[in-house]
Protein backbone atom coordinates (compact mmCIF):
# COMPACT_ATOMS: atom_id res chain seq x y z
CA UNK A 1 -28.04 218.35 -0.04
CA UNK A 2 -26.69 219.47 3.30
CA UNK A 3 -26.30 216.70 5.31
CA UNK A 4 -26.71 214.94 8.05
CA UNK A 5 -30.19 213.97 6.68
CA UNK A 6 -33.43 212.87 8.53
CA UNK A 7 -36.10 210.62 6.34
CA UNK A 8 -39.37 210.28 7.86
CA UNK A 9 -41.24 208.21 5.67
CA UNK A 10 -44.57 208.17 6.41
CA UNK A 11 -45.91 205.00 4.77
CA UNK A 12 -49.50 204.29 4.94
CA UNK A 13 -49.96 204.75 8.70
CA UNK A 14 -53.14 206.73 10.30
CA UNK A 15 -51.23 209.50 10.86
CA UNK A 16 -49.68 210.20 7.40
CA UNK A 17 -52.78 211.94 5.90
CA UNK A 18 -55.18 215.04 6.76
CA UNK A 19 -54.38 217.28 9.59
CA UNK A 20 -51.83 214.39 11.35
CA UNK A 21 -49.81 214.56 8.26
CA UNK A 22 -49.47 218.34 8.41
CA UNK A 23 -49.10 218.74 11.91
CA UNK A 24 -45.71 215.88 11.32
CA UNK A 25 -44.53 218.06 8.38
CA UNK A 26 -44.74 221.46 10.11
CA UNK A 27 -42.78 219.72 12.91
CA UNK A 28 -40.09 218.54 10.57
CA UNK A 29 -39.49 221.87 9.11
CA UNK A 30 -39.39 223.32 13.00
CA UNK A 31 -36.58 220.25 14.06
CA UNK A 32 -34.59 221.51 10.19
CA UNK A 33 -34.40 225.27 10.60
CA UNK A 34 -33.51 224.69 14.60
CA UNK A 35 -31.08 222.04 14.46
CA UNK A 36 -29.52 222.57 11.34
CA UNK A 37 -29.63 219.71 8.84
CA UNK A 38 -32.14 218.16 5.71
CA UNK A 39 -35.18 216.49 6.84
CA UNK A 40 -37.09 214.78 4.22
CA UNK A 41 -40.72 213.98 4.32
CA UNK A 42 -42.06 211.12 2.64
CA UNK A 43 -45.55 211.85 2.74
CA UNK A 44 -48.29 209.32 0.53
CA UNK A 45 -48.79 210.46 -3.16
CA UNK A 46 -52.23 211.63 -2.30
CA UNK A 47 -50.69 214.29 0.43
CA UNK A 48 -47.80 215.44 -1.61
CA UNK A 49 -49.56 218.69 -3.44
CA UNK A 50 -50.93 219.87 -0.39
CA UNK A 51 -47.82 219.84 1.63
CA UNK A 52 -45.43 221.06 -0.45
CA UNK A 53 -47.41 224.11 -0.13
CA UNK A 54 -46.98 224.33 3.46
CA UNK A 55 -43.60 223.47 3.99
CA UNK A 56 -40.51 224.16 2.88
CA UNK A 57 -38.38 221.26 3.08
CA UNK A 58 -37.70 218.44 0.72
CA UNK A 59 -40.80 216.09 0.20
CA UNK A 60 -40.73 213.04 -1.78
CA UNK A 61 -43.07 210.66 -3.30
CA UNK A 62 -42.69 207.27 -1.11
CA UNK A 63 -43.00 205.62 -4.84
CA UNK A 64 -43.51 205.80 -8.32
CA UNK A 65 -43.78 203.32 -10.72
CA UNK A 66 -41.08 202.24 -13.56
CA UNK A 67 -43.07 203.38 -17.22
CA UNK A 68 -43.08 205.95 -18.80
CA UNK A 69 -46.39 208.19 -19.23
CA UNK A 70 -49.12 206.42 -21.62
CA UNK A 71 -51.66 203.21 -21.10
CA UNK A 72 -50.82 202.64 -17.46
CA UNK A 73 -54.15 202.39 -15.52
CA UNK A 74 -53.78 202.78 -11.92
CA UNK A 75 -50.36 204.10 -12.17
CA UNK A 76 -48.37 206.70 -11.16
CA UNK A 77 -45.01 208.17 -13.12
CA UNK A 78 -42.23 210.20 -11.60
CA UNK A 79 -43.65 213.16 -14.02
CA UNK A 80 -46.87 212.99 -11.77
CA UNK A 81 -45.32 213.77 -9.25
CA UNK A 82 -42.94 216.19 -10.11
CA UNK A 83 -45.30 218.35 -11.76
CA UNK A 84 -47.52 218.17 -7.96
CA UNK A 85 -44.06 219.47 -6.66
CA UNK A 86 -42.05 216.84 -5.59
CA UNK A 87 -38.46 217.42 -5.53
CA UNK A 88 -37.49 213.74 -5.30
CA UNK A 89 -38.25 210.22 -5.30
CA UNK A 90 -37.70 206.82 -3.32
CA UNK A 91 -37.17 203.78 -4.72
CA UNK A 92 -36.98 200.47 -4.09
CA UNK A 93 -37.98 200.21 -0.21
CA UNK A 94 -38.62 196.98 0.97
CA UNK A 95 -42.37 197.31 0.90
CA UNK A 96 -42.10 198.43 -2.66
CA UNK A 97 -39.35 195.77 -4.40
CA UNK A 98 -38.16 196.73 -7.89
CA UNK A 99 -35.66 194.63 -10.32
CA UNK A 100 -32.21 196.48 -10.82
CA UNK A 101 -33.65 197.12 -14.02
CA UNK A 102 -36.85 199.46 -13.17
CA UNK A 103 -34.37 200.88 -10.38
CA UNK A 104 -32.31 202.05 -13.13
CA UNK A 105 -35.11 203.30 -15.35
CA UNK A 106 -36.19 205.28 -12.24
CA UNK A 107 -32.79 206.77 -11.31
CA UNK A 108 -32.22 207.65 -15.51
CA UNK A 109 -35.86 209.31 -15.42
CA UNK A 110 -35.50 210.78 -12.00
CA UNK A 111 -32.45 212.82 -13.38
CA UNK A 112 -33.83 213.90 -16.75
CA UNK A 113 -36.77 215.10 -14.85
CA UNK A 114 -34.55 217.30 -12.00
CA UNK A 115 -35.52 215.00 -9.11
CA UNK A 116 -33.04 213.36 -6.99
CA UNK A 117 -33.64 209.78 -5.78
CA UNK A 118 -33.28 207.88 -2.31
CA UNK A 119 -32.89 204.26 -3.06
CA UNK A 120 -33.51 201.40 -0.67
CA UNK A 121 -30.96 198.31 -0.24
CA UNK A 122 -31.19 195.39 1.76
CA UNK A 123 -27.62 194.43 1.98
CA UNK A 124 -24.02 195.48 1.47
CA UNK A 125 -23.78 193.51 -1.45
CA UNK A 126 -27.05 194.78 -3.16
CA UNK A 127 -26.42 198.34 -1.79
CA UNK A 128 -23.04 198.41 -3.78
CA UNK A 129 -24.80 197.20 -6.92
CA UNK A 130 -27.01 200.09 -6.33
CA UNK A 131 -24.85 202.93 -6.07
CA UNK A 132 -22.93 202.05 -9.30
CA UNK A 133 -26.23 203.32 -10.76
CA UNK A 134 -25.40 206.97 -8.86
CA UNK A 135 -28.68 207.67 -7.35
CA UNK A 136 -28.28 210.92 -5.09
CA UNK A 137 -29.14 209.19 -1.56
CA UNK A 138 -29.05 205.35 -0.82
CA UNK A 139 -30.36 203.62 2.69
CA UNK A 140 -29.18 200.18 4.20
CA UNK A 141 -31.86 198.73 5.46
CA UNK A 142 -32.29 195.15 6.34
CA UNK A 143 -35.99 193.93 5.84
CA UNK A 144 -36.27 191.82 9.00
CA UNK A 145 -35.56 195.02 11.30
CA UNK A 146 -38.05 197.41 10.00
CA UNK A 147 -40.71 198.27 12.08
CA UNK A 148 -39.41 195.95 14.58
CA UNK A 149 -37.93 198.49 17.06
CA UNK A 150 -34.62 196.47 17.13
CA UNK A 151 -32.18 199.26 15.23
CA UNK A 152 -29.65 197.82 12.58
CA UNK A 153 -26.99 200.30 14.41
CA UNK A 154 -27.21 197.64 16.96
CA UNK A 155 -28.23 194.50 16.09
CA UNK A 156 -26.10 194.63 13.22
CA UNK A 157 -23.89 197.09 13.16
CA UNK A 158 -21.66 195.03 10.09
CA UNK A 159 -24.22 195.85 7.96
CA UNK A 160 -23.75 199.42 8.18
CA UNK A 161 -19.89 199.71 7.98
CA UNK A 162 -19.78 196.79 5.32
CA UNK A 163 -22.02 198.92 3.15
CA UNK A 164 -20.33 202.00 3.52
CA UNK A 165 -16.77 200.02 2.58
CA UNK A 166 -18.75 198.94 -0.62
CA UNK A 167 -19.92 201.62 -1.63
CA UNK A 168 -17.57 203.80 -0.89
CA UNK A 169 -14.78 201.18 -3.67
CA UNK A 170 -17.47 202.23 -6.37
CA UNK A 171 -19.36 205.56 -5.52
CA UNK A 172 -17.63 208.04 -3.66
CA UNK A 173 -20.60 210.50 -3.74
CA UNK A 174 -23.66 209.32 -2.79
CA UNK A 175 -24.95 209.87 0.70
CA UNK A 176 -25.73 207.01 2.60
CA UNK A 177 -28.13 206.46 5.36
CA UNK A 178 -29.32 204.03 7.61
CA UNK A 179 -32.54 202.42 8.10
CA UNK A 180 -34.83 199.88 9.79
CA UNK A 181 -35.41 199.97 13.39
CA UNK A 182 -34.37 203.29 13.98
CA UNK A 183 -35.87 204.13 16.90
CA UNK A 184 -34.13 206.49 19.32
CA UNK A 185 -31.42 209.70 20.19
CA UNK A 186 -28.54 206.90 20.91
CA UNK A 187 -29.72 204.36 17.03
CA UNK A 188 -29.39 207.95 15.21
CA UNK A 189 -25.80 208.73 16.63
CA UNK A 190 -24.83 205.03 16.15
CA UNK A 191 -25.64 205.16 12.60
CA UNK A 192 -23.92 208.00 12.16
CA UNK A 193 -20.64 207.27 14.51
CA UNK A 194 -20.74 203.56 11.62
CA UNK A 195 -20.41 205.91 8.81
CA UNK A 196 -23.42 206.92 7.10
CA UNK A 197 -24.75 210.42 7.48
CA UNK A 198 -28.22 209.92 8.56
CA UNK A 199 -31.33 207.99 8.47
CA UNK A 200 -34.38 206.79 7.45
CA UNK A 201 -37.02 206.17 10.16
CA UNK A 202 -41.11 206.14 9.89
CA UNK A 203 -42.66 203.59 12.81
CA UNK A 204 -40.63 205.67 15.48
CA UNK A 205 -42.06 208.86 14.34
CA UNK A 206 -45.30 208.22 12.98
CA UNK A 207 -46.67 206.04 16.03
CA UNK A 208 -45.31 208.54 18.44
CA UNK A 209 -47.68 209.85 21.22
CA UNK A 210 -45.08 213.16 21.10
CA UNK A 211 -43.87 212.68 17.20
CA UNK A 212 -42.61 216.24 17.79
CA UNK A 213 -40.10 215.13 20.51
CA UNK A 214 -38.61 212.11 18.36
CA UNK A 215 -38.09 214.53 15.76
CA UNK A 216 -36.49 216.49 17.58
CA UNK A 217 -34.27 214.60 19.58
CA UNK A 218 -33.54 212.63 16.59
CA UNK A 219 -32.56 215.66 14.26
CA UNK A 220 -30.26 216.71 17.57
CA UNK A 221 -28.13 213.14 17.78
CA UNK A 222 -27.91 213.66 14.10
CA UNK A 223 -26.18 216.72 14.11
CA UNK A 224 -24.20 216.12 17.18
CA UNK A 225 -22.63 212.42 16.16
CA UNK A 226 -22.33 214.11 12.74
CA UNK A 227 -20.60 217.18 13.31
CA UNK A 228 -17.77 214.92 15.33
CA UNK A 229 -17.02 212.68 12.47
């Protein structure tokens, strides 16, 4: 996956379904051809078909659950959403908590199935745990901070260069990203300038007046603080 990377997960917000939710993709796709880099969408399960028709970046399911296919009223399997055309998964954000152990049923399953995996961690401690389990993408993100506005880059910028000196003793590989708060041109590059190559955002985008401007200026600090590491 070319990086850097921009996440836009769309959670459950009044804008990530219907004609919002395609308008948000299409943008994406514009801000990934223009500027250069991955931007994943993280559209709700019920949106995923329909845009993976219409765009051609990476869009993954937000969640799926840890069983395998069988007796499982009400839930949904990574083989769902594969077969809809998902090329990857996330797991494990701090909206949707998992035990290590369904996180590493989902990363085994997400392989055998040929999707890749962006796993959530709270801390540099857990994040390291995480990665031994070699998912493909992994984001720091520190509960208290999401949604708040308040980016991690600078309330707590240890967080971010602690987890990348963690991971980095046990997984040299997986791409890691930087969540909660995100909010602006200047948290992107600040992310990026503490070592991770990218980020995962959703409130800043997906409450936007002008999403397509955030996107855009977003995708361009990412690219710019990235291509001066």
């Amino acid at each position: 996956m070319k990086e850097p990377i921009l996440a836009i997960n769309f959670k459950a917000y009044s804008t990530a379904f219907g004609r919002t939710a395609l308008e948000i993709a299409k943008l994406a796709e514009r801000a990934a051809k223009e500027y250069g880099l991955t931007v994943i969408i993280l559209p709700p399960l019920t949106e995923i078909s329909r845009l993976v028709q219409e765009v051609e970046i990476p869009v993954f399911a937000q969640h799926v659950d840890p069983v395998n296919l069988g007796a499982h009223t009400g839930h949904v399997t990574a083989e769902m959403v594969k077969e809809v055309g998902a090329s990857g998964i996330m797991i494990n954000h701090s909206e949707k908590r998992l035990r290590i152990d369904e996180i590493n049923f989902l990363i085994k399953k997400a392989k055998d199935l040929g999707l890749e995996t962006l796993v959530c961690a709270d801390t540099p401690e857990t994040s390291a745990a995480i990665s031994a389990l070699k998912p493909e993408l992994l984001a720091v993100e520190p509960p208290e901070l999401i949604g708040t506005g308040i980016a991690v880059s600078k309330a707590k910028p240890e967080v971010i260069t602690n987890t990348v000196s963690y991971v980095r003793k046990i997984n040299k590989e997986v791409i890691i990203l930087t969540g909660a708060g995100i909010s602006s041109y200047e948290d992107v590059a600040a992310a990026i300038r503490l070592g991770t190559s990218g980020v995962l955002v959703a409130s800043a985008i997906m409450k936007a007046k002008n999403p397509g401007k955030v996107i855009d200026d977003m995708a361009k600090a990412a690219v710019e603080a990235f291509s001066k590491e």
